[in-house]
N, C-alpha and C. Protein backbone atom coordinates (compact mmCIF):
# COMPACT_ATOMS: atom_id res chain seq x y z
N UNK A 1 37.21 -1.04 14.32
CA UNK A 1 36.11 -1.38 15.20
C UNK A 1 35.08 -0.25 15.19
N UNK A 2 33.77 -0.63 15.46
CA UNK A 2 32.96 0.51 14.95
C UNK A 2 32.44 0.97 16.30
N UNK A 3 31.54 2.03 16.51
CA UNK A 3 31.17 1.85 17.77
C UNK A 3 29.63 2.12 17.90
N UNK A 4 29.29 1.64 19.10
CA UNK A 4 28.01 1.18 19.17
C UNK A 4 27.32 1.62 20.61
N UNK A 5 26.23 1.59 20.25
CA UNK A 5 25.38 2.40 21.45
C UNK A 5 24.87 1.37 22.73
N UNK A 6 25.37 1.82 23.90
CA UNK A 6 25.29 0.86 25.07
C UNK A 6 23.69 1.29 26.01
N UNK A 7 23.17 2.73 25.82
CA UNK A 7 22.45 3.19 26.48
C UNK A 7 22.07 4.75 25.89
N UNK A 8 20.67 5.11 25.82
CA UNK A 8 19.94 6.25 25.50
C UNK A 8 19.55 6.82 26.71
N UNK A 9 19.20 7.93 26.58
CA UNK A 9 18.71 8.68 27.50
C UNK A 9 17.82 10.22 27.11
N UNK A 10 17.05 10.87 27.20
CA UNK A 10 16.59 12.20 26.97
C UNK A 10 16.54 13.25 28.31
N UNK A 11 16.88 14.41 27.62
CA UNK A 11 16.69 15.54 28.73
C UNK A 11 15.38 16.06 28.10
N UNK A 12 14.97 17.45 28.36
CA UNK A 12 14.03 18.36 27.72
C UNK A 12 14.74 18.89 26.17
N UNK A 13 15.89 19.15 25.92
CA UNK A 13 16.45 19.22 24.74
C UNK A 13 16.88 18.47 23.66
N UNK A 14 17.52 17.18 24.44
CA UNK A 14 18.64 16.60 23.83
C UNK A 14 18.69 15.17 23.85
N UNK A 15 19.08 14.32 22.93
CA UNK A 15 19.36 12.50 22.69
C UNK A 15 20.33 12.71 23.32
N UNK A 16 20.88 11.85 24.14
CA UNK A 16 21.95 11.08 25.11
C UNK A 16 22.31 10.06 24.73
N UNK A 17 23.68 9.86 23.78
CA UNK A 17 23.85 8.11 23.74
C UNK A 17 24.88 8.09 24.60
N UNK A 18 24.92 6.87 25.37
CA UNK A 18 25.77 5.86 25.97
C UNK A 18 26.79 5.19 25.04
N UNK A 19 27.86 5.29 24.92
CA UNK A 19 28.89 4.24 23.78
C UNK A 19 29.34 3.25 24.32
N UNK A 20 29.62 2.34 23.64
CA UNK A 20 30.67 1.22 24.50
C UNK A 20 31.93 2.02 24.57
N UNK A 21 32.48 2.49 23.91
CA UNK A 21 34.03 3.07 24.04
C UNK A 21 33.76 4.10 25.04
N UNK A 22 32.89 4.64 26.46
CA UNK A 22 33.11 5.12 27.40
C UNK A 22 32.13 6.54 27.02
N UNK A 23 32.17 6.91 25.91
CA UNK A 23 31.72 8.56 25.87
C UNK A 23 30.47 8.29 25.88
N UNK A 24 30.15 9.44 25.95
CA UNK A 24 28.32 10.02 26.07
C UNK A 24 28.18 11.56 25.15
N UNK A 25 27.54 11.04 24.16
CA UNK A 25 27.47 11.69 22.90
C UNK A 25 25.91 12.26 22.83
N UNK A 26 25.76 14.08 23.40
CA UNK A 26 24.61 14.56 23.19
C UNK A 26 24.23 15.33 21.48
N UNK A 27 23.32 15.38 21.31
CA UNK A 27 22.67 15.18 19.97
C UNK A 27 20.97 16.24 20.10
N UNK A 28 20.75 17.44 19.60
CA UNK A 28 19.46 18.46 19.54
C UNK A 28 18.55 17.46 19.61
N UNK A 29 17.62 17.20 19.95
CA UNK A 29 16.13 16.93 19.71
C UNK A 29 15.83 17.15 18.60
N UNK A 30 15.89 19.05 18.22
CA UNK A 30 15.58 18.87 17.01
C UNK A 30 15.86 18.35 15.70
N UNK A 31 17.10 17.88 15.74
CA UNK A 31 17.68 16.88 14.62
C UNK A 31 16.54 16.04 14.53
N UNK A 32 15.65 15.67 15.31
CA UNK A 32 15.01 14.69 14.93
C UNK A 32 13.39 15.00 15.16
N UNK A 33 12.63 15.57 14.65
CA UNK A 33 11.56 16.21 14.63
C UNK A 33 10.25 15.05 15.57
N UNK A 34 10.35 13.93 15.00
CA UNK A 34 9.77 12.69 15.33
C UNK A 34 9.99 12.57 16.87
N UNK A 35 11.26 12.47 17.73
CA UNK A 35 11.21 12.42 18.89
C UNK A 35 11.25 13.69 19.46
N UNK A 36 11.43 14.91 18.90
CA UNK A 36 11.33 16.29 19.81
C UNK A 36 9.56 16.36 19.59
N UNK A 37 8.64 15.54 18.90
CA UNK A 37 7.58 15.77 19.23
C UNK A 37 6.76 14.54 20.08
N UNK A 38 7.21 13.50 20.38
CA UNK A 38 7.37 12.57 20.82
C UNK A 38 6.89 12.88 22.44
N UNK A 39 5.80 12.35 23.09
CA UNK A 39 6.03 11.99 24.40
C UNK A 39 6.87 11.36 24.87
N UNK A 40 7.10 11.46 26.11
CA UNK A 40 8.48 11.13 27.30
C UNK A 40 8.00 9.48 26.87
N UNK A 41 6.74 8.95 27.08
CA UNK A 41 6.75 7.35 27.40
C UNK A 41 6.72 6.93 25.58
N UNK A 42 6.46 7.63 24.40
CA UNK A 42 6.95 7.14 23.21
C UNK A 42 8.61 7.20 23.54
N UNK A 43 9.34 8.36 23.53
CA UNK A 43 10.56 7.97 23.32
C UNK A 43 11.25 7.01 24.26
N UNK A 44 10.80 6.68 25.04
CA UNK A 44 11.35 5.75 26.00
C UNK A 44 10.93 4.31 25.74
N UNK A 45 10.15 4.10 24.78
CA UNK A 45 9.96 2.78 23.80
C UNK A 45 10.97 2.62 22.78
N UNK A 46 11.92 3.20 22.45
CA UNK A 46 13.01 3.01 21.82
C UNK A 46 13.90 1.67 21.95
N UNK A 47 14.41 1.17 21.15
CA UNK A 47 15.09 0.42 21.91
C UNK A 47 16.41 0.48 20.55
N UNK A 48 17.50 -0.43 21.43
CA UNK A 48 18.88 -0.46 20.60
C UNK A 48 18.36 -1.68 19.81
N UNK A 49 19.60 -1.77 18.51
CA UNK A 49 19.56 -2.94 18.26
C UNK A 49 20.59 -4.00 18.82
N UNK A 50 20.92 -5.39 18.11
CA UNK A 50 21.33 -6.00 18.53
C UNK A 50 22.79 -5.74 18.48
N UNK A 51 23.05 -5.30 17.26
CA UNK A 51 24.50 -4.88 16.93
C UNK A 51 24.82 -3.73 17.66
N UNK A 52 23.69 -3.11 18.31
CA UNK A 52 24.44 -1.39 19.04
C UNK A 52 24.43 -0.69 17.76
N UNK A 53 24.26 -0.63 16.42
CA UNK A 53 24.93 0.16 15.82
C UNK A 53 23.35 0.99 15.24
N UNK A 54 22.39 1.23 16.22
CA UNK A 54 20.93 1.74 15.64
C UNK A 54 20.38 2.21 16.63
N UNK A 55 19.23 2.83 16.94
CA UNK A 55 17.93 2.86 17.48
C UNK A 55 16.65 3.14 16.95
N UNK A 56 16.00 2.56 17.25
CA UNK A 56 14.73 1.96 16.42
C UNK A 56 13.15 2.49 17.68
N UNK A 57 12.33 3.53 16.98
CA UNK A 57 11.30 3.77 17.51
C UNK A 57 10.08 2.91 16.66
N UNK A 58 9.57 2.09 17.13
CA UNK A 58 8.28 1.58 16.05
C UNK A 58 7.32 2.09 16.18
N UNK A 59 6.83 2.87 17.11
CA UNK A 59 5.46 3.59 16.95
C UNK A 59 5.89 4.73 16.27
N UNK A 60 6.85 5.43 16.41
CA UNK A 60 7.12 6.77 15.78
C UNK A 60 7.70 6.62 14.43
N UNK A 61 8.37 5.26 13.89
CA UNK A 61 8.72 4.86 12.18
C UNK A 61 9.76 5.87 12.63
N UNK A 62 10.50 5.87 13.59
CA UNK A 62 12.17 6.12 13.75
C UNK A 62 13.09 5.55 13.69
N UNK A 63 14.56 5.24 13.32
CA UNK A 63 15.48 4.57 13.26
C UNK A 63 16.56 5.86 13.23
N UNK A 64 17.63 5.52 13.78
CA UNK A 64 18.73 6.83 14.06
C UNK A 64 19.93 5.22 13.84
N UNK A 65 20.84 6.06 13.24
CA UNK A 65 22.50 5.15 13.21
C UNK A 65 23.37 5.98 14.47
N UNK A 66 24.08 5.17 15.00
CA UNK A 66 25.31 5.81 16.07
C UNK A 66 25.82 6.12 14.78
N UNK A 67 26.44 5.64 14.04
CA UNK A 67 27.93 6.31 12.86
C UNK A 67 26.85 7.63 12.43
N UNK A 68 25.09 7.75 12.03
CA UNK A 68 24.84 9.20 11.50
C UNK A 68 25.19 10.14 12.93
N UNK A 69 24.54 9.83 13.73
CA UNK A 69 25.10 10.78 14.63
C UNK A 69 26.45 11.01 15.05
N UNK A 70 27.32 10.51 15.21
CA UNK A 70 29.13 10.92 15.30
C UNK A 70 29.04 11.77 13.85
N UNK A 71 28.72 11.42 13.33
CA UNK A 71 29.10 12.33 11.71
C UNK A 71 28.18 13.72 11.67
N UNK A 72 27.25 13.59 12.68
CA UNK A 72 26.62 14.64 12.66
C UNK A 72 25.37 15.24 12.12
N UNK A 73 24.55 13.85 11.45
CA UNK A 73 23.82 13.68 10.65
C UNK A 73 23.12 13.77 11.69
N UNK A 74 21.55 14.49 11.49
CA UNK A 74 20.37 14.08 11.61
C UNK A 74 19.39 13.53 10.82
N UNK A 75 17.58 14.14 11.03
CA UNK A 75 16.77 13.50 9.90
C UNK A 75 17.32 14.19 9.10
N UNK A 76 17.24 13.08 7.88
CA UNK A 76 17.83 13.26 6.30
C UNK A 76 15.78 13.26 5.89
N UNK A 77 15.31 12.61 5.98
CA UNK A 77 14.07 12.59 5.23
C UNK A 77 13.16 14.10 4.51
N UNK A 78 13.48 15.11 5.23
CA UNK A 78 13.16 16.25 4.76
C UNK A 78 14.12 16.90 4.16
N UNK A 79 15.13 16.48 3.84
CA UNK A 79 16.23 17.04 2.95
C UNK A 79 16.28 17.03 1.51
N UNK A 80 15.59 15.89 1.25
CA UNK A 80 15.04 15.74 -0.40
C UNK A 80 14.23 16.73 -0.66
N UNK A 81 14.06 17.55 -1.48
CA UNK A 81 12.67 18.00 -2.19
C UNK A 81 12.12 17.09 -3.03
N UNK A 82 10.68 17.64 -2.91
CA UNK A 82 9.52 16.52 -3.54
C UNK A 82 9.39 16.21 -4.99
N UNK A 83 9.69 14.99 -5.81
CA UNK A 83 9.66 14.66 -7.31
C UNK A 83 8.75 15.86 -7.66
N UNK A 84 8.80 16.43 -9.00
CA UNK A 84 7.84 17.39 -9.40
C UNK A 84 7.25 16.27 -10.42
């Protein structure tokens, strides 16, 4: 069974997920550059998906997985270097 996100939340630092399996899994801001620069009322346009298993910013072209974060993953997008 996989698990899936019931509820978000932000402090001044940190992503807050809500799980269905009971825990509350905090996560840097800066893992994610897009919402640590993000106003309070952008990140609070977030929403889950249907499966729980995402969150999806559309003004900010964010998407986060619950399984990248348990694993510990943040943004991957700046991890590539650029084709020469």
């Amino acid at each position: 069974m996989s698990t899936s996100a019931k509820a978000f939340r932000f402090d001044e630092n940190t992503l807050w997920l809500e799980l269905q399996d009971g825990r509350t899994v905090g996560v840097p801001l800066a893992w994610f550059p897009r919402l640590l620069n993000a106003t309070p009322q952008q990140r609070d346009a977030g929403q889950i998906s249907a499966s729980g298993q995402g969150l999806h910013w559309e003004e900010l072209d964010e998407d986060i997985s619950v399984a990248g974060v348990l694993a510990g993953r943040g943004d991957m997008t700046s991890r590539h270097p650029a084709a020469a």
